[in-house]
N, C-alpha and C. Protein backbone atom coordinates (compact mmCIF):
# COMPACT_ATOMS: atom_id res chain seq x y z
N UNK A 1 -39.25 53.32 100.81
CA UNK A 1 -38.37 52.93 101.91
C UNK A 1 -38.97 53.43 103.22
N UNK A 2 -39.04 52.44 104.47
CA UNK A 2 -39.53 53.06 106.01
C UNK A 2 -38.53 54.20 106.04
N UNK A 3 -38.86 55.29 106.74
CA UNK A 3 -38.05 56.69 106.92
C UNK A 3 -38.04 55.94 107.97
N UNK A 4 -38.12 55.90 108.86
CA UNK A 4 -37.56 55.18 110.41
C UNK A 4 -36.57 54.17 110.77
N UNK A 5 -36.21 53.32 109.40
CA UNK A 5 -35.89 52.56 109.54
C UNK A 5 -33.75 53.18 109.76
N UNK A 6 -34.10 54.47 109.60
CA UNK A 6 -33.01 55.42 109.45
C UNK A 6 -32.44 55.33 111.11
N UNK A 7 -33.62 55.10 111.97
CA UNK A 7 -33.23 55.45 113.50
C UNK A 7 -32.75 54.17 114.20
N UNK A 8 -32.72 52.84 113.04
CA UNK A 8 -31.96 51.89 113.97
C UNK A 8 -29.96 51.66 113.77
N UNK A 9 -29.69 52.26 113.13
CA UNK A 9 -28.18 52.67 113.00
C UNK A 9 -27.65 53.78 114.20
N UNK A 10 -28.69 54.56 114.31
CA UNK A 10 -28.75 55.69 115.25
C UNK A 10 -28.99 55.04 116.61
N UNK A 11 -29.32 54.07 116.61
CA UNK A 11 -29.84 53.38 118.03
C UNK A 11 -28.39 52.46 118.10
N UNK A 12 -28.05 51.79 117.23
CA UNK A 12 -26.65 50.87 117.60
C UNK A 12 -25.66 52.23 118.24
N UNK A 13 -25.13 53.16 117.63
CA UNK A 13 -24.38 54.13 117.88
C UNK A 13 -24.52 54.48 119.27
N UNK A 14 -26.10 54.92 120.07
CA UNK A 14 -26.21 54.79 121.01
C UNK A 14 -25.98 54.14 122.27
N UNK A 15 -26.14 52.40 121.48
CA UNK A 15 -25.82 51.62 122.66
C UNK A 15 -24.08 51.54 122.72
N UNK A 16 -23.46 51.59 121.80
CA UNK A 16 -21.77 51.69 121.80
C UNK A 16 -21.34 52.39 123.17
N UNK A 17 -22.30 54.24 122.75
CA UNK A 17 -22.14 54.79 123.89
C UNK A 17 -22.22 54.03 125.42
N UNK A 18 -23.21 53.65 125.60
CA UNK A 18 -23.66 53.18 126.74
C UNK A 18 -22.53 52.20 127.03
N UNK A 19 -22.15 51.32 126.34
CA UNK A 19 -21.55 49.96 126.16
C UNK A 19 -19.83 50.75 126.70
N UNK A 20 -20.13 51.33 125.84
CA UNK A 20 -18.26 52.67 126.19
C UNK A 20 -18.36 53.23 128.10
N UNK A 21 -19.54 53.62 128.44
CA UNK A 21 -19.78 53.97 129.85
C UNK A 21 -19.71 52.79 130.62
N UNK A 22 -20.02 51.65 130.25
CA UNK A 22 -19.76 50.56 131.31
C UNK A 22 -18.72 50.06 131.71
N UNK A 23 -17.88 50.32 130.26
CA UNK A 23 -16.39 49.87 130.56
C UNK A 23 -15.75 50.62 130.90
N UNK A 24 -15.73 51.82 130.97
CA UNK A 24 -14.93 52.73 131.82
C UNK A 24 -15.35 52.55 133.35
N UNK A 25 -16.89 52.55 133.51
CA UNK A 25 -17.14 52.10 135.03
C UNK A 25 -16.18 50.94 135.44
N UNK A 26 -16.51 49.71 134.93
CA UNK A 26 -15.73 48.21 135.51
C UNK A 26 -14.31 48.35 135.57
N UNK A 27 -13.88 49.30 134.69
CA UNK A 27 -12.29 49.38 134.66
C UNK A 27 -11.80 50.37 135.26
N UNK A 28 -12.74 51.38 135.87
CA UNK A 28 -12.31 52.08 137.00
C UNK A 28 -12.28 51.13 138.41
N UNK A 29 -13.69 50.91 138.70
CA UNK A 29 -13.76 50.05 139.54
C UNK A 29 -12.88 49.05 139.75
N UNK A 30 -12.48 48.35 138.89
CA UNK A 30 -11.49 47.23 138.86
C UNK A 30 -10.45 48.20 139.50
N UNK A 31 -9.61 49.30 139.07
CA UNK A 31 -8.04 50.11 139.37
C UNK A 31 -8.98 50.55 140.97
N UNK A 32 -9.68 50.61 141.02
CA UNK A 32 -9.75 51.57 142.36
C UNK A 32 -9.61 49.52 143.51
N UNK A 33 -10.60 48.58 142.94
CA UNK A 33 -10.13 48.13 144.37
C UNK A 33 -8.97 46.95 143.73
N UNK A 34 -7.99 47.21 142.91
CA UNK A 34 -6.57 46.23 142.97
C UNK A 34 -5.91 47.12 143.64
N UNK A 35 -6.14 48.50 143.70
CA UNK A 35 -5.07 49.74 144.86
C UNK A 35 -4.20 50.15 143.70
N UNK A 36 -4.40 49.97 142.41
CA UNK A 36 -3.68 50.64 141.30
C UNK A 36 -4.28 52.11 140.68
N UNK A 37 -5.38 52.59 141.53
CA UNK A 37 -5.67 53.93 141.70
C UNK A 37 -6.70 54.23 142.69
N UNK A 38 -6.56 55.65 143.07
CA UNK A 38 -7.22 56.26 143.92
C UNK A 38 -8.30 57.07 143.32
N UNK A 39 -9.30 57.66 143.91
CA UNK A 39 -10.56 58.05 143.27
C UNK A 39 -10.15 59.74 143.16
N UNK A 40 -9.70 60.15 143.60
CA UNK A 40 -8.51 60.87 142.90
C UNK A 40 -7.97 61.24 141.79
N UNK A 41 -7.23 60.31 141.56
CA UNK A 41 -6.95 59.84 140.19
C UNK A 41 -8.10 60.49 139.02
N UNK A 42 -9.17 60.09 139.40
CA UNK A 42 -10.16 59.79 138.44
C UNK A 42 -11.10 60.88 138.50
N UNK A 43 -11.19 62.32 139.49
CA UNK A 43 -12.06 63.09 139.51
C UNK A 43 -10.88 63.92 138.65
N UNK A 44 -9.48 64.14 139.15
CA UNK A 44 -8.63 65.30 138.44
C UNK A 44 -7.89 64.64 137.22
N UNK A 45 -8.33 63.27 136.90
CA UNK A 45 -8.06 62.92 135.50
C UNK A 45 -6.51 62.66 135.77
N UNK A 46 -5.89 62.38 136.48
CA UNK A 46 -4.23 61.99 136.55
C UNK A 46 -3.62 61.14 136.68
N UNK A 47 -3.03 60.73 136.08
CA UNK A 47 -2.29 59.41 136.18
C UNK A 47 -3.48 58.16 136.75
N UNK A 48 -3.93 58.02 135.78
CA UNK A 48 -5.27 56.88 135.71
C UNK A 48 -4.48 55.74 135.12
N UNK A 49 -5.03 54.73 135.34
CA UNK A 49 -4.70 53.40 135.00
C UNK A 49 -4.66 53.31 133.06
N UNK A 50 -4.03 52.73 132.51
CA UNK A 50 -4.01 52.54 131.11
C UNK A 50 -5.04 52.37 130.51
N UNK A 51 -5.63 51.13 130.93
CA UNK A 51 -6.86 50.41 130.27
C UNK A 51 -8.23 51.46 131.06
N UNK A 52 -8.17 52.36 131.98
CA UNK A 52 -9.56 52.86 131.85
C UNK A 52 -9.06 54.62 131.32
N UNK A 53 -7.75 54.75 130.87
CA UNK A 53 -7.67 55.83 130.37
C UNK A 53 -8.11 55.69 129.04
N UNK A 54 -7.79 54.26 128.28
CA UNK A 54 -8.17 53.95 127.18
C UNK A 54 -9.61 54.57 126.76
N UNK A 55 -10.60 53.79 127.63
CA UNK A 55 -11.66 53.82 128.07
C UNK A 55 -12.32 55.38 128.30
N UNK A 56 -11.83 55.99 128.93
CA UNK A 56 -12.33 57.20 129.13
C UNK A 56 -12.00 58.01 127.48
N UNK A 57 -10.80 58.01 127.10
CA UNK A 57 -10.56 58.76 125.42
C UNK A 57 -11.71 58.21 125.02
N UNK A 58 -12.14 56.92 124.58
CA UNK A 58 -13.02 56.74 123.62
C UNK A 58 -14.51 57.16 123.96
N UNK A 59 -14.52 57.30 124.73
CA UNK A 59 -15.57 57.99 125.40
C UNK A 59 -15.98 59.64 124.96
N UNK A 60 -14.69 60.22 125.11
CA UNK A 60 -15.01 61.71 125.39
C UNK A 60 -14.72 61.27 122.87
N UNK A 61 -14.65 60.29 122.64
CA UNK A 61 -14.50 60.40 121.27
C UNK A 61 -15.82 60.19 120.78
N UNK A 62 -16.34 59.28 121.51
CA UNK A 62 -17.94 59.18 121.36
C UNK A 62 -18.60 60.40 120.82
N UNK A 63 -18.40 61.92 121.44
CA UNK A 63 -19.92 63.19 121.29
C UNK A 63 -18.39 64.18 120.70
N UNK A 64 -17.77 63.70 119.30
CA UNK A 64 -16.95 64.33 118.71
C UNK A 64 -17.77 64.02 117.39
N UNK A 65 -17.14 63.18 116.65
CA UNK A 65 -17.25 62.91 115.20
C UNK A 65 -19.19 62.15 115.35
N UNK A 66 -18.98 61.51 115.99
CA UNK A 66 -20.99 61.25 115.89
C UNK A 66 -21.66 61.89 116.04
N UNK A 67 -21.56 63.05 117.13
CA UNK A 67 -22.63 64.23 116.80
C UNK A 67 -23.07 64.59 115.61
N UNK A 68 -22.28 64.75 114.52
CA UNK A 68 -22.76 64.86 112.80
C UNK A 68 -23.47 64.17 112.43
N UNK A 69 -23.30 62.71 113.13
CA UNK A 69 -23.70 61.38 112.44
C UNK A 69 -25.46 61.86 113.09
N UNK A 70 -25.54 61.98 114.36
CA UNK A 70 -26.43 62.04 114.95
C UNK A 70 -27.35 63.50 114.06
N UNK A 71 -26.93 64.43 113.89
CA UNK A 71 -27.36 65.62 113.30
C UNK A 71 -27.95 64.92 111.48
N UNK A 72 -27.30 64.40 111.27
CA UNK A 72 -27.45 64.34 109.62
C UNK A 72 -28.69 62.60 109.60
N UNK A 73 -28.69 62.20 110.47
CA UNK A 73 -29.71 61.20 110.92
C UNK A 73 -31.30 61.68 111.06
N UNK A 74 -31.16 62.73 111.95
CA UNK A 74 -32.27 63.66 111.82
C UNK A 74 -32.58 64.67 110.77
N UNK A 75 -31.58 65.01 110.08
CA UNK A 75 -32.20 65.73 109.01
C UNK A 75 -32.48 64.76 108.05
N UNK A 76 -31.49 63.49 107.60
CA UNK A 76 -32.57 62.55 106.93
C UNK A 76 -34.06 62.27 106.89
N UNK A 77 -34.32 61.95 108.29
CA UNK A 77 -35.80 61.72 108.13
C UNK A 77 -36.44 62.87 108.52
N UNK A 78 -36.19 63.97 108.74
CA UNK A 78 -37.30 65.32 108.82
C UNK A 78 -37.66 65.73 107.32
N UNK A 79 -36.20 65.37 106.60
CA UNK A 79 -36.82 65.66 104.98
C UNK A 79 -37.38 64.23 104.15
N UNK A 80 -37.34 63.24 105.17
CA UNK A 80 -38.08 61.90 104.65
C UNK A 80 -37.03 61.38 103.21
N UNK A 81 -35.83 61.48 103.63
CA UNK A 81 -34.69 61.44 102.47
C UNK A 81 -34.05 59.75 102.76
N UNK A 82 -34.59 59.23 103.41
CA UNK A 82 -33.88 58.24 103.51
C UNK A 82 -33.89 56.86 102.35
N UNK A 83 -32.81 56.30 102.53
CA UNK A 83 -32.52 55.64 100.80
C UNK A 83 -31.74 54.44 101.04
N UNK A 84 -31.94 53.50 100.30
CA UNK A 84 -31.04 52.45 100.55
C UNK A 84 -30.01 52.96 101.01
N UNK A 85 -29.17 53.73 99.84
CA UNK A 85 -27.67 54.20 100.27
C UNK A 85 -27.54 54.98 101.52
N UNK A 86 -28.74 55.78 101.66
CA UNK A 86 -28.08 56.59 103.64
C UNK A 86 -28.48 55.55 104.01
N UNK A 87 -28.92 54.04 104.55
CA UNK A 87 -29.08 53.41 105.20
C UNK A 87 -28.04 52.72 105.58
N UNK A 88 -27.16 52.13 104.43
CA UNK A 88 -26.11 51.38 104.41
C UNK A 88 -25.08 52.34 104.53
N UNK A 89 -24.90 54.01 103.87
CA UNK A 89 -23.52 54.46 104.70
C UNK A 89 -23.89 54.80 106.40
N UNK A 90 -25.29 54.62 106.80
CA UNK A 90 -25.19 55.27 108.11
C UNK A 90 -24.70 53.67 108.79
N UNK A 91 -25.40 52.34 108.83
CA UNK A 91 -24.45 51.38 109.31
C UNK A 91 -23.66 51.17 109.17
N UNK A 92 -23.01 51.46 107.65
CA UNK A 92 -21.52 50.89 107.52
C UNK A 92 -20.54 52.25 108.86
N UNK A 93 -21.01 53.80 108.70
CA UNK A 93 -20.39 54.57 109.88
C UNK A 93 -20.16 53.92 111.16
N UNK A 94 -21.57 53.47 111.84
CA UNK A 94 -21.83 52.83 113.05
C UNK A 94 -20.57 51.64 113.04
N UNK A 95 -20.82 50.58 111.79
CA UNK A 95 -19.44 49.59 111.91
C UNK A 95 -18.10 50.01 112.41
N UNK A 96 -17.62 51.31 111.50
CA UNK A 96 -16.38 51.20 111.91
C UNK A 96 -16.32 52.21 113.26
N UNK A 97 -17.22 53.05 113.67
CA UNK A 97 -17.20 53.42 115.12
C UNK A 97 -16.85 52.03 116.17
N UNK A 98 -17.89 50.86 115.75
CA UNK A 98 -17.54 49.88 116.80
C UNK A 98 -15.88 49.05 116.76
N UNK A 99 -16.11 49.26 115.85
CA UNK A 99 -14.57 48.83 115.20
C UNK A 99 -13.29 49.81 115.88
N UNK A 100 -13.80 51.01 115.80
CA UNK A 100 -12.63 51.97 115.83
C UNK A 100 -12.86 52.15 117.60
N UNK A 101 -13.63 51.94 118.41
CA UNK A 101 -13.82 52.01 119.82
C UNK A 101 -13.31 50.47 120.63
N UNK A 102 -13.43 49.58 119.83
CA UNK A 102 -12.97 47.88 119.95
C UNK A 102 -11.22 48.23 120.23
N UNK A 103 -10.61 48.69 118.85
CA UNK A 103 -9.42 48.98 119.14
C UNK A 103 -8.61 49.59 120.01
N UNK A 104 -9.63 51.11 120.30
CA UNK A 104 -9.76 52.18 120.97
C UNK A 104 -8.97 51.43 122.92
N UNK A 105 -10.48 50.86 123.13
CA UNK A 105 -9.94 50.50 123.69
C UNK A 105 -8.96 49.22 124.31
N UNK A 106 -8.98 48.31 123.71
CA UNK A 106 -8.01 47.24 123.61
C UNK A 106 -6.37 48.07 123.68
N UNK A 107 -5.76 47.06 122.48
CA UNK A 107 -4.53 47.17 122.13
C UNK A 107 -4.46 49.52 121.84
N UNK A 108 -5.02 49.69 121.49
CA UNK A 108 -5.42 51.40 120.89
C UNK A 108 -4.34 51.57 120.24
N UNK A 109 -3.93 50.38 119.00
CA UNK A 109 -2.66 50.39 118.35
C UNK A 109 -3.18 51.88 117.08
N UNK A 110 -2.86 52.52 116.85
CA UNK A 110 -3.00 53.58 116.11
C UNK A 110 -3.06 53.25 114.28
N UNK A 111 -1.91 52.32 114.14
CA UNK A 111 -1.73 51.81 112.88
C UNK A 111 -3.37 50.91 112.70
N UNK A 112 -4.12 50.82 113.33
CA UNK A 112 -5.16 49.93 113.36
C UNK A 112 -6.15 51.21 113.67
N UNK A 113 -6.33 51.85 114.10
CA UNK A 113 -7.41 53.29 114.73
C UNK A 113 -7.47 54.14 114.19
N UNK A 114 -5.99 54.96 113.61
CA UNK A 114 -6.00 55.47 112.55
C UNK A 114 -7.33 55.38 111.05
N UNK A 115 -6.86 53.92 110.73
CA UNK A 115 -7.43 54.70 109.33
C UNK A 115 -9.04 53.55 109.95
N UNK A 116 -9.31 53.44 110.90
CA UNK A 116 -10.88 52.77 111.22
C UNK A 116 -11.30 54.29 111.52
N UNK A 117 -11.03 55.52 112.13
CA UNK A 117 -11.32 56.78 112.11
C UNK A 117 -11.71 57.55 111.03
N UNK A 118 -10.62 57.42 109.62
CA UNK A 118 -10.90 57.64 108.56
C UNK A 118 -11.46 57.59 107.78
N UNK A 119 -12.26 56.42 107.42
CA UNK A 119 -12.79 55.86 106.93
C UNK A 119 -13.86 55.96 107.65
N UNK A 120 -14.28 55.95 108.69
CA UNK A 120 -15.58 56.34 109.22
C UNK A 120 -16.05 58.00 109.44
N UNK A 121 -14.79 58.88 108.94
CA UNK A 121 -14.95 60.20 108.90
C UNK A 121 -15.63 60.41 107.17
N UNK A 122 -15.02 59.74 106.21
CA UNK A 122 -15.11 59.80 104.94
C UNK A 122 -16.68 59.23 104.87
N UNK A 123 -16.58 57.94 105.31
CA UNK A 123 -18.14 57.64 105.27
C UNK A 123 -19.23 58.46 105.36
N UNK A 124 -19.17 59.30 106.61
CA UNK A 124 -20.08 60.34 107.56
C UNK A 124 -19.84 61.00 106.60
N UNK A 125 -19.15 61.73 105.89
CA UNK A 125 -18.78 62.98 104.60
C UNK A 125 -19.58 62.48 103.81
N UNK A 126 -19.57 61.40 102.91
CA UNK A 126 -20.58 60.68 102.07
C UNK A 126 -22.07 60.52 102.55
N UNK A 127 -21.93 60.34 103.65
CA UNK A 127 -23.79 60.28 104.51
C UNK A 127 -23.84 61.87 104.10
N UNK A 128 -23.36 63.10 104.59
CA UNK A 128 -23.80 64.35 104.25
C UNK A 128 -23.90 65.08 103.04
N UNK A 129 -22.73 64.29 102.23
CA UNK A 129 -22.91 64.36 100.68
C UNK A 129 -24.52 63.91 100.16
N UNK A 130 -24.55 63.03 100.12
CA UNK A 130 -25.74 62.18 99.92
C UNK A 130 -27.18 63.16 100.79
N UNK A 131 -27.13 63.45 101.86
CA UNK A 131 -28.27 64.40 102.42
C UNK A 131 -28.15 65.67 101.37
N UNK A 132 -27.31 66.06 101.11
CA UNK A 132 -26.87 67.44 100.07
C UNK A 132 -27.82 67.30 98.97
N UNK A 133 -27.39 66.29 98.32
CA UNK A 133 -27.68 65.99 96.88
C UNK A 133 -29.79 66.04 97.09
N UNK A 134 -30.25 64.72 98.38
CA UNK A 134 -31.32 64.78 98.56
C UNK A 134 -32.46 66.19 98.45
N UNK A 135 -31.27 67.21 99.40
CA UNK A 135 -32.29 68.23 99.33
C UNK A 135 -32.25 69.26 98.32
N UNK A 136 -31.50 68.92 97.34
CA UNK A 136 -31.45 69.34 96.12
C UNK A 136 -32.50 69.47 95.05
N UNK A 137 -32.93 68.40 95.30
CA UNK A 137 -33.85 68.02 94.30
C UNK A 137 -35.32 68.30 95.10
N UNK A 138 -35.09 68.68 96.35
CA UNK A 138 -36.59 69.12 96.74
C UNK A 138 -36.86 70.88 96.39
N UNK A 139 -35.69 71.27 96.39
CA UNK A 139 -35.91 72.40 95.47
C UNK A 139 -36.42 73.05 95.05
């Protein structure tokens, strides 16, 4: 299996980020010139508009639960452990991040975010399970 091929799941995750920073930009921008907030607002974090408060949570959710993802990505390929299966639980993670940031910020219905969180926490548990087992056997 390419060991590198480990760093393009790690690269979608990335652009989410980026993709998460733009929309908080446009949707600030948007509240600052409809006059539905002041810049204000947005340095002391207060009473911000809905849709870029949305925006900003998923954001600061971004360098929470993926940092692991990001940590256990690199120890994959420093121990050259990478495997069909960490390939497919590290995209299937990345899926429901986009999934769970889609909702996030949209509707951020919980009954829907909830378990897209979960399931992408359990996943990431299984990606580190799976690194566990790998360096087991190097032993």
């Amino acid at each position: 299996m390419n060991q590198t091929a480990i760093f393009w799941p790690l690269i979608a995750q990335i652009v989410l980020v980026y993709l998460v920073y733009a929309l908080l930009g446009l949707r600030r921008r948007n509240a600052l010139r409809s006059g539905r907030a002041t810049s204000d607002q947005f340095r002391e974090n207060r009473n911000e508009p809905q849709e870029s408060i949305f925006a900003s949570n998923n954001l600061r959710n971004q360098f929470e639960l993926p940092v692991l993802f990001y940590v256990v990505v690199l120890c994959i390929y420093v121990t050259h452990g990478n495997t069909i299966l960490t390939l497919a639980l590290a995209w299937l993670f990345v899926l429901l991040r986009y999934l769970h940031a889609l909702v996030h910020v949209t509707s951020n219905a919980m009954r829907l975010r909830s378990p897209l969180f979960a399931a992408g926490y359990l996943v990431l548990g299984l990606l580190w399970v799976s690194f566990a087992l790998q360096i087991l056997n190097l032993a």
